[in-house]
Every structure is written in C-alpha cells, then in structure tokens.
C-alpha atoms as a PDB file:
ATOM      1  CA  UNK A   1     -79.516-131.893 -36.432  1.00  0.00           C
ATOM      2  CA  UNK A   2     -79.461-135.966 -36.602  1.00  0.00           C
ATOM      3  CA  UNK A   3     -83.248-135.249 -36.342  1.00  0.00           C
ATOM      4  CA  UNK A   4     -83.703-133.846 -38.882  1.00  0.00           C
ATOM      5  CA  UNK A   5     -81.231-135.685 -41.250  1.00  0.00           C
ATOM      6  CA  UNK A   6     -83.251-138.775 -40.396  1.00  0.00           C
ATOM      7  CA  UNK A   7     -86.732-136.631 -40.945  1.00  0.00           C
ATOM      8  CA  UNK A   8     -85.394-136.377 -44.493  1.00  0.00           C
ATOM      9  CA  UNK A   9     -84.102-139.392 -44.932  1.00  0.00           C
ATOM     10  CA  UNK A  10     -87.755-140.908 -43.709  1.00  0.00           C
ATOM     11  CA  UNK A  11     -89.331-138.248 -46.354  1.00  0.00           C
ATOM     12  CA  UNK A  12     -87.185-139.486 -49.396  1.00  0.00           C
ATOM     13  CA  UNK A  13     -87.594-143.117 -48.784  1.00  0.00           C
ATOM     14  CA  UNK A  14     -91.670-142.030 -48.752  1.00  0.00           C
ATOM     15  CA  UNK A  15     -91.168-140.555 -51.647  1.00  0.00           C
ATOM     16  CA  UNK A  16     -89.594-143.196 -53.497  1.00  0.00           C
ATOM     17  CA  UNK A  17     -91.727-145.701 -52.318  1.00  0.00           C
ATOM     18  CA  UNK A  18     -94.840-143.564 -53.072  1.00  0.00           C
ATOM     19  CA  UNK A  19     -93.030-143.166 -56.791  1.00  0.00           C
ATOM     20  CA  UNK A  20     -92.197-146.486 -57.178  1.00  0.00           C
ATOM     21  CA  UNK A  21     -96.375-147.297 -56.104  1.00  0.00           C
ATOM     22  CA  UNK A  22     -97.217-145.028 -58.456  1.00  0.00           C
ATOM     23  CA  UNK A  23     -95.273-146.634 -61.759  1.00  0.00           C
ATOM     24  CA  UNK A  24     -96.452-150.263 -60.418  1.00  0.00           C
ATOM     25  CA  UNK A  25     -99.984-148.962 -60.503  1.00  0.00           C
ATOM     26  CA  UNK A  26     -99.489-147.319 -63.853  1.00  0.00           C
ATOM     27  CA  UNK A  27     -97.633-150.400 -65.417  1.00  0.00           C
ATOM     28  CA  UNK A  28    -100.920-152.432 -63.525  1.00  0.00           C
ATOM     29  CA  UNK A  29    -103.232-150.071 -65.564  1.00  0.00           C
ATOM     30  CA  UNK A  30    -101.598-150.302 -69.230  1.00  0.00           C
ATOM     31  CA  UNK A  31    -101.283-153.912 -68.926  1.00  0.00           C
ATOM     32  CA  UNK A  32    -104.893-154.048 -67.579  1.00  0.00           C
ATOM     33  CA  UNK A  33    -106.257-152.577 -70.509  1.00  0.00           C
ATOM     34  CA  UNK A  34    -103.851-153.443 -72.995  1.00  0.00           C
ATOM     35  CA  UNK A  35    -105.101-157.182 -72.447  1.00  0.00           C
ATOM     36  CA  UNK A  36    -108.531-155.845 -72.879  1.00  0.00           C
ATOM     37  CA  UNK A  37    -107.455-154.594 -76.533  1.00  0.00           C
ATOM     38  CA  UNK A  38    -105.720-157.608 -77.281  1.00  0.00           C
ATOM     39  CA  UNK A  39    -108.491-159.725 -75.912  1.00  0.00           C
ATOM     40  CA  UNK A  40    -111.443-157.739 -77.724  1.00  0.00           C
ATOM     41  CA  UNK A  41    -109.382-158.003 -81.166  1.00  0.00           C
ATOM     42  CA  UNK A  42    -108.837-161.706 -80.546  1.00  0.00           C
ATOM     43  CA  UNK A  43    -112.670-162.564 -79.667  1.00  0.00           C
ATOM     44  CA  UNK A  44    -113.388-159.973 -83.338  1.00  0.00           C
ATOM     45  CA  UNK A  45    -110.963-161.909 -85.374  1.00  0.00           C
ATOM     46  CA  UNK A  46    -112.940-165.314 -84.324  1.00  0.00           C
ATOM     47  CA  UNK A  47    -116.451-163.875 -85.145  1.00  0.00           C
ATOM     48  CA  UNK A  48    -114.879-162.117 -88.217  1.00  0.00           C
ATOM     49  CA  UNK A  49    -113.648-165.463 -89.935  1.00  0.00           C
ATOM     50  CA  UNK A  50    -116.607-167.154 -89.195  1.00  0.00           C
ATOM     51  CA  UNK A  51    -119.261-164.747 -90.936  1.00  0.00           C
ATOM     52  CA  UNK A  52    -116.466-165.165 -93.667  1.00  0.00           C
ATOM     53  CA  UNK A  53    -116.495-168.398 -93.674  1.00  0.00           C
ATOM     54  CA  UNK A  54    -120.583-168.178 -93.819  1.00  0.00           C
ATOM     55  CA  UNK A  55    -120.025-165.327 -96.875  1.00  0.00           C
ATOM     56  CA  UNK A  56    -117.755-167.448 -98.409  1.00  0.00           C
ATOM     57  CA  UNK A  57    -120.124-170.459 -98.933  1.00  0.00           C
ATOM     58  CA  UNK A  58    -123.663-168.230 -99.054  1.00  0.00           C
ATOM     59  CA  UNK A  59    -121.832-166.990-102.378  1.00  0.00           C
ATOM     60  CA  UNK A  60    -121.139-170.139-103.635  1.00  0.00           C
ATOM     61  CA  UNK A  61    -124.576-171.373-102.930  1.00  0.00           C
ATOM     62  CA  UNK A  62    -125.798-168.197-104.338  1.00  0.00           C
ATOM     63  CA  UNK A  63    -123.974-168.178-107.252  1.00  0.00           C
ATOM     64  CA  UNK A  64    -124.464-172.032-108.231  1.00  0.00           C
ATOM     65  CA  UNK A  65    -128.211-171.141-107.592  1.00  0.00           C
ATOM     66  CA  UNK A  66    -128.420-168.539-109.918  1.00  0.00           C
ATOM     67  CA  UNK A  67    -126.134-170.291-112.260  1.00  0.00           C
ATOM     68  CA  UNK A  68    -129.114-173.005-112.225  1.00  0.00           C
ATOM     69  CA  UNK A  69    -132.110-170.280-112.642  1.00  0.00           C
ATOM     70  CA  UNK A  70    -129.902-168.184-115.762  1.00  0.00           C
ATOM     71  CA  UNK A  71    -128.651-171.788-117.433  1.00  0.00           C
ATOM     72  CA  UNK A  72    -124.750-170.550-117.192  1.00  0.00           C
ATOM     73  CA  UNK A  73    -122.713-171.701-113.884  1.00  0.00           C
ATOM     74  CA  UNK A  74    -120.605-168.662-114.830  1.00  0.00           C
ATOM     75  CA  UNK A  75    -122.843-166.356-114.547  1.00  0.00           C
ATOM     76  CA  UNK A  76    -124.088-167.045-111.774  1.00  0.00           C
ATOM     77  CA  UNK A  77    -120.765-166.835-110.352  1.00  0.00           C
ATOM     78  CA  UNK A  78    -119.995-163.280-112.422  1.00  0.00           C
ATOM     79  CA  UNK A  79    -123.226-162.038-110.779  1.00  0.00           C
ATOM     80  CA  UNK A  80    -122.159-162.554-107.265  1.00  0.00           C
ATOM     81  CA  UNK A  81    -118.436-161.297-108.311  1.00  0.00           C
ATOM     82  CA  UNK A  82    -119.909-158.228-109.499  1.00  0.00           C
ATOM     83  CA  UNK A  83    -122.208-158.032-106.493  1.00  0.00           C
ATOM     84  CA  UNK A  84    -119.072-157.994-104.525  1.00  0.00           C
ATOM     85  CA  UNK A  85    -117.562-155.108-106.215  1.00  0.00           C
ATOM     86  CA  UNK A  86    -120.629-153.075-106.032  1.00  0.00           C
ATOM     87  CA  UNK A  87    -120.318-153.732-102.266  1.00  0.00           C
ATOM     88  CA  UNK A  88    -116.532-152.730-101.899  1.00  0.00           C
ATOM     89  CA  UNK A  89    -116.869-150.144-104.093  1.00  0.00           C
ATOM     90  CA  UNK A  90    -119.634-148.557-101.424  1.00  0.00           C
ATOM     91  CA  UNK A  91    -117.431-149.514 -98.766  1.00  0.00           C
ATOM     92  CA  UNK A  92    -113.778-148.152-100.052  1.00  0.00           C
ATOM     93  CA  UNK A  93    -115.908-144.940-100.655  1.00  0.00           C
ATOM     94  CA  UNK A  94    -117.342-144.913 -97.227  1.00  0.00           C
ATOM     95  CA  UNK A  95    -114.692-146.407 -95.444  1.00  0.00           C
ATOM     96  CA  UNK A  96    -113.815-143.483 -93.087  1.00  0.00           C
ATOM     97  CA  UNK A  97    -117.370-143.215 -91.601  1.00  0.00           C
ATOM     98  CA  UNK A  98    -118.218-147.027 -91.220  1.00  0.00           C
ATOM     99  CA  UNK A  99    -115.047-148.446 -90.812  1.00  0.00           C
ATOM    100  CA  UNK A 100    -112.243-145.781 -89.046  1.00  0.00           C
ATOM    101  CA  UNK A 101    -114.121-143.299 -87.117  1.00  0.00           C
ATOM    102  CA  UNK A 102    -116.057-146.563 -85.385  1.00  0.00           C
ATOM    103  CA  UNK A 103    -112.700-148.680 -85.186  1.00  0.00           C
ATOM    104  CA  UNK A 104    -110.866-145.942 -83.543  1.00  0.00           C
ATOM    105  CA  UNK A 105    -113.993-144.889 -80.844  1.00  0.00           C
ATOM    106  CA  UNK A 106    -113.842-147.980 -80.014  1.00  0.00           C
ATOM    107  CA  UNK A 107    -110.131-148.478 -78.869  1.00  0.00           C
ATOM    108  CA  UNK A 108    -110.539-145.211 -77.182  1.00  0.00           C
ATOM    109  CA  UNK A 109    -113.306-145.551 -75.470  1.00  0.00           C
ATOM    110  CA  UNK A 110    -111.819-149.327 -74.147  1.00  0.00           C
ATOM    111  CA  UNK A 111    -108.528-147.729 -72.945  1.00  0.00           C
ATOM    112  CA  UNK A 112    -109.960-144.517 -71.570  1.00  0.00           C
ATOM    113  CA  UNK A 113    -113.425-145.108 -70.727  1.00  0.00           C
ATOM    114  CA  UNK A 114    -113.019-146.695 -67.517  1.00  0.00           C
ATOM    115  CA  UNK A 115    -110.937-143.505 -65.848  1.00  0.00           C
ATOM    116  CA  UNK A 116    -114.515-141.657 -66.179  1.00  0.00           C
ATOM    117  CA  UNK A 117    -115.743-144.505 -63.602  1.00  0.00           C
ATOM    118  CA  UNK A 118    -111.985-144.140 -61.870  1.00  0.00           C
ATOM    119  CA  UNK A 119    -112.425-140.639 -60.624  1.00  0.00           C
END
C-alpha cells in the first residue's frame, strides 16, 4: 500500500513539474514574441519619422519652388496643402484596405506564424 502511495506521490510531483514546464515555456513563448512586436514597432516608428522628416522638408522645398515658378510664396505653399488633402482624403477613404487589414496581418502573422514552423 506504501507502494503505491509513493507511486502517486512520484506521479503528482511529475505532473506538477510537467505543468509548471509547461507555463515557463508558454510565459518563454509570449515574451519571445511579444519582444518581436515591440521590437518591429520600434524599428517602424524610426523609419516612419524619418520619411517624415524627408516629407516634411520635400514640401517645403516643393512649395517654395513652386512659390518661385507661380510668383506667390503662398501659393506655392496652398498647392502642396491642398495636395495633402487630396492625399488624406484618398487615404481616410481607403484606410481599411491599405492601412488595417495590412497592419493587423502583420501582427498576426509575427505572433502566430512561427507555430506553423513549431509543429
């Protein structure tokens, strides 16, 4: 009977042990590729503000340069403005397609691409 009290015993501290493996491996995994996220928005955010930063002063070239060819500074600068709202008018109107749908794929397929490879 001490047998198999100490059988058990063996079992359940397998058991927990095998549990407790488990729940490292899955806190392992969400860290793993939450830090991938993180990392990926990070290294987006960078390249992000510098095209901006590149927009930002392409516009003001742009619209200086066709203040010069017109012979008003502001229109050249109205131009561009307008220009702009042309562009996130398209955008606001399309923003599902090109912005969510690709935005969201993307975070999926980073945090559950790699169990395809896994299994």
């Amino acid at each position: 009977m001490e047998k198999a009290f100490a059988k058990a015993e063996e079992l359940a501290d397998t058991v927990k042990e095998y549990v407790n493996n488990r729940i490292a491996a899955a806190k392992l995994n969400v860290a793993e590729k939450s830090s991938a996220v993180i990392a990926n928005l990070a290294a987006t955010l960078a390249v992000a503000g510098v095209l901006m930063l590149f927009i930002l002063f392409s516009s003001i070239a742009l619209a200086f340069c066709l203040g010069a060819w017109i012979g008003a500074t502001w229109a050249g600068f109205l131009i561009v403005g307008g220009l702009y709202l042309l562009i996130g008018i398209i955008i606001w109107t399309a923003r599902v397609k090109i912005i969510q749908l690709p935005v969201m794929n993307s975070i999926l397929k980073q945090l559950f691409g790699d169990e395809d490879e896994e299994n």
